[in-house]
C-alpha atoms as a PDB file:
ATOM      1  CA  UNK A   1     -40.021  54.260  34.130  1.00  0.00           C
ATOM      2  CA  UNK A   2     -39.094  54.136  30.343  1.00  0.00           C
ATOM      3  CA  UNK A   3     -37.221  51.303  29.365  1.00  0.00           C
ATOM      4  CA  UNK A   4     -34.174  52.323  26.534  1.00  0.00           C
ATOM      5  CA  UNK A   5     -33.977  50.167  23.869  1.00  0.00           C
ATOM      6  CA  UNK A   6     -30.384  50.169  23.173  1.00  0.00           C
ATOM      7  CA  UNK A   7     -28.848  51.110  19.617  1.00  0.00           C
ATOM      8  CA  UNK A   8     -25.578  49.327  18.009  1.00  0.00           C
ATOM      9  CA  UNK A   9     -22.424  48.530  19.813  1.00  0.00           C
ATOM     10  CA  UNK A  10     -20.947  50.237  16.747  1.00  0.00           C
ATOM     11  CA  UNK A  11     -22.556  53.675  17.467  1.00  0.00           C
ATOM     12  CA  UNK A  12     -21.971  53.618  21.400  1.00  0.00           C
ATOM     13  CA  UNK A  13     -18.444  52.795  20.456  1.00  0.00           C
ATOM     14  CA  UNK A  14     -18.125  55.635  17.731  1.00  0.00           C
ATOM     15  CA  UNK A  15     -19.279  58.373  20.179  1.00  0.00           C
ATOM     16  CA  UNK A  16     -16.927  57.349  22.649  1.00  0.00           C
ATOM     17  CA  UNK A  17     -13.509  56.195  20.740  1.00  0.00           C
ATOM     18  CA  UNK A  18     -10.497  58.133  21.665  1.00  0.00           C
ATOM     19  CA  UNK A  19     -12.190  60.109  24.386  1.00  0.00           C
ATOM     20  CA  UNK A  20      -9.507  59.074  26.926  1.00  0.00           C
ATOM     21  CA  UNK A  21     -10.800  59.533  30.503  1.00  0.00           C
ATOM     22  CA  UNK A  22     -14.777  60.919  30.942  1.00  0.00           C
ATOM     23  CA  UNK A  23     -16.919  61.475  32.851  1.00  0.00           C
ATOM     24  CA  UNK A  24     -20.427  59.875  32.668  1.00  0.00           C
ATOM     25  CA  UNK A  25     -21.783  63.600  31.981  1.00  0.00           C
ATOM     26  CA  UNK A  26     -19.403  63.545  29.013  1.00  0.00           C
ATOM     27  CA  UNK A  27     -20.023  59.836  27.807  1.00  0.00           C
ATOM     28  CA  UNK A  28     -23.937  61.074  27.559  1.00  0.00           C
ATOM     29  CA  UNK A  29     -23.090  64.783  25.821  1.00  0.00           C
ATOM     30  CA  UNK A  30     -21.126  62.127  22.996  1.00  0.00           C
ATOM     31  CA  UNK A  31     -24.103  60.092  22.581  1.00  0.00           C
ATOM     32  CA  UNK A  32     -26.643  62.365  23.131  1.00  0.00           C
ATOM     33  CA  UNK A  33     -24.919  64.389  20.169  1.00  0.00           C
ATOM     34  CA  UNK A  34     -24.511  61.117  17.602  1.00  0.00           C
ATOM     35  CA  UNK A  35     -28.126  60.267  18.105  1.00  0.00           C
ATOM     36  CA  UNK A  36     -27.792  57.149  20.379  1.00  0.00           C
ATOM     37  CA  UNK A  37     -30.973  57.570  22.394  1.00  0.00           C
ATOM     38  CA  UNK A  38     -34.184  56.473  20.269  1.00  0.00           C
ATOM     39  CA  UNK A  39     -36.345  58.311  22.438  1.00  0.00           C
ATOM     40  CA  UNK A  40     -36.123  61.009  25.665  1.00  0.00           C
ATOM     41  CA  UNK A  41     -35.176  58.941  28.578  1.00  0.00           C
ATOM     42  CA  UNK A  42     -34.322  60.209  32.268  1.00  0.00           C
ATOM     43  CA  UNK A  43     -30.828  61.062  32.895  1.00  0.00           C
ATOM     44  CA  UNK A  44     -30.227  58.596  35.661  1.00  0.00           C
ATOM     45  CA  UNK A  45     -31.947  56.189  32.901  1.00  0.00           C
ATOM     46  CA  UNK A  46     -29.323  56.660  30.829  1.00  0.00           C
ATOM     47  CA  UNK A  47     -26.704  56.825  33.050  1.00  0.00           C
ATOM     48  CA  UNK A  48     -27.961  53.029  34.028  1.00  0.00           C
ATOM     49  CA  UNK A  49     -27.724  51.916  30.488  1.00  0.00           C
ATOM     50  CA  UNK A  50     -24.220  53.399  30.014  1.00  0.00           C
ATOM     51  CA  UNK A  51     -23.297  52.025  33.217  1.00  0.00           C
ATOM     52  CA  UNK A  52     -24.170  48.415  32.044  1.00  0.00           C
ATOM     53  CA  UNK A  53     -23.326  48.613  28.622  1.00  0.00           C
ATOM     54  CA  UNK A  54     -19.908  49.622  29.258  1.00  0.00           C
ATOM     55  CA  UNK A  55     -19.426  45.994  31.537  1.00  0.00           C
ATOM     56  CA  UNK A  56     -20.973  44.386  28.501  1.00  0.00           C
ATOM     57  CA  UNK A  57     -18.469  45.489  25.611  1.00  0.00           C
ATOM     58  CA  UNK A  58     -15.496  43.380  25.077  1.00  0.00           C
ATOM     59  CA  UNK A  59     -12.685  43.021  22.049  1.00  0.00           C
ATOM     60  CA  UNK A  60     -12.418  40.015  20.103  1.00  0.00           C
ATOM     61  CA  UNK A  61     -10.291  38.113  22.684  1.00  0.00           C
ATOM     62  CA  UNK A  62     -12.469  38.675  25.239  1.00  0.00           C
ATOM     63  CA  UNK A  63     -11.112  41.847  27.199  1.00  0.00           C
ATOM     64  CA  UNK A  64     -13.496  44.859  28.370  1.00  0.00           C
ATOM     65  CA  UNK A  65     -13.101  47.393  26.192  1.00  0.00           C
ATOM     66  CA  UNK A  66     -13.424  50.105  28.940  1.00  0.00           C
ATOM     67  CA  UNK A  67     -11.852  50.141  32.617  1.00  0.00           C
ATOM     68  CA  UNK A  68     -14.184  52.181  35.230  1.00  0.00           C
ATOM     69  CA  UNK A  69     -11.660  54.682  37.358  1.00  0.00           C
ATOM     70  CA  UNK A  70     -12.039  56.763  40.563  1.00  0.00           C
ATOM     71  CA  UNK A  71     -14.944  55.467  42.224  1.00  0.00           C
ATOM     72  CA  UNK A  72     -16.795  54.672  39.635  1.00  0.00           C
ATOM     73  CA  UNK A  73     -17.308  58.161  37.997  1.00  0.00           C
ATOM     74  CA  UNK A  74     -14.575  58.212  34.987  1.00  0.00           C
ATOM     75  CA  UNK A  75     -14.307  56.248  32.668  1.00  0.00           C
ATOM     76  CA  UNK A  76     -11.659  55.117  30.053  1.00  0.00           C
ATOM     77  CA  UNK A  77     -11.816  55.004  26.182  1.00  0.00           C
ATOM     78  CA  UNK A  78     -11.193  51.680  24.077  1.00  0.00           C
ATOM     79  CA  UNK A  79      -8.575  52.751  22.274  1.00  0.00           C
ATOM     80  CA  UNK A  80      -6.461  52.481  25.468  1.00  0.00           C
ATOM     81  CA  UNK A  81      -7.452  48.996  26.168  1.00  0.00           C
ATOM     82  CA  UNK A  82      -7.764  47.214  23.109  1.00  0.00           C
END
């Protein structure tokens, strides 16, 4: 299995500001479109790295930047929670 190297906070954040709620189909379309992905990776690949990068981003004070919502399958934009 490829590994993704992951790109800049700053782009996965770009793709997905003021989104609202998504889906993870539509939090990969985003950064699919802005370039994100170095290289071709395997959807549920992807859908790993999104999965853990989302736990990962916080604002300056500390608070996750995205909430997961209804089992685990949408997903909330920062602007909401920062």
């Amino acid at each position: 299995m490829m590994k993704i190297e992951p790109l800049s906070d700053e782009l996965f954040l770009l793709a997905t500001d003021e989104r609202g709620y998504m889906s993870m189909d539509e939090i990969l379309s985003l950064l699919d479109a802005a370039g994100y992905w170095p290289a071709p990776a395997p959807v549920k690949e992807k859908q790993g790295h999104v999965k853990a990068k989302l736990q990962t981003l916080v604002n300056e004070r500390g608070f996750p930047l995205f909430s997961v919502c209804g089992r685990g399958r949408t997903f909330r934009a920062a602007q909401y929670l920062r």
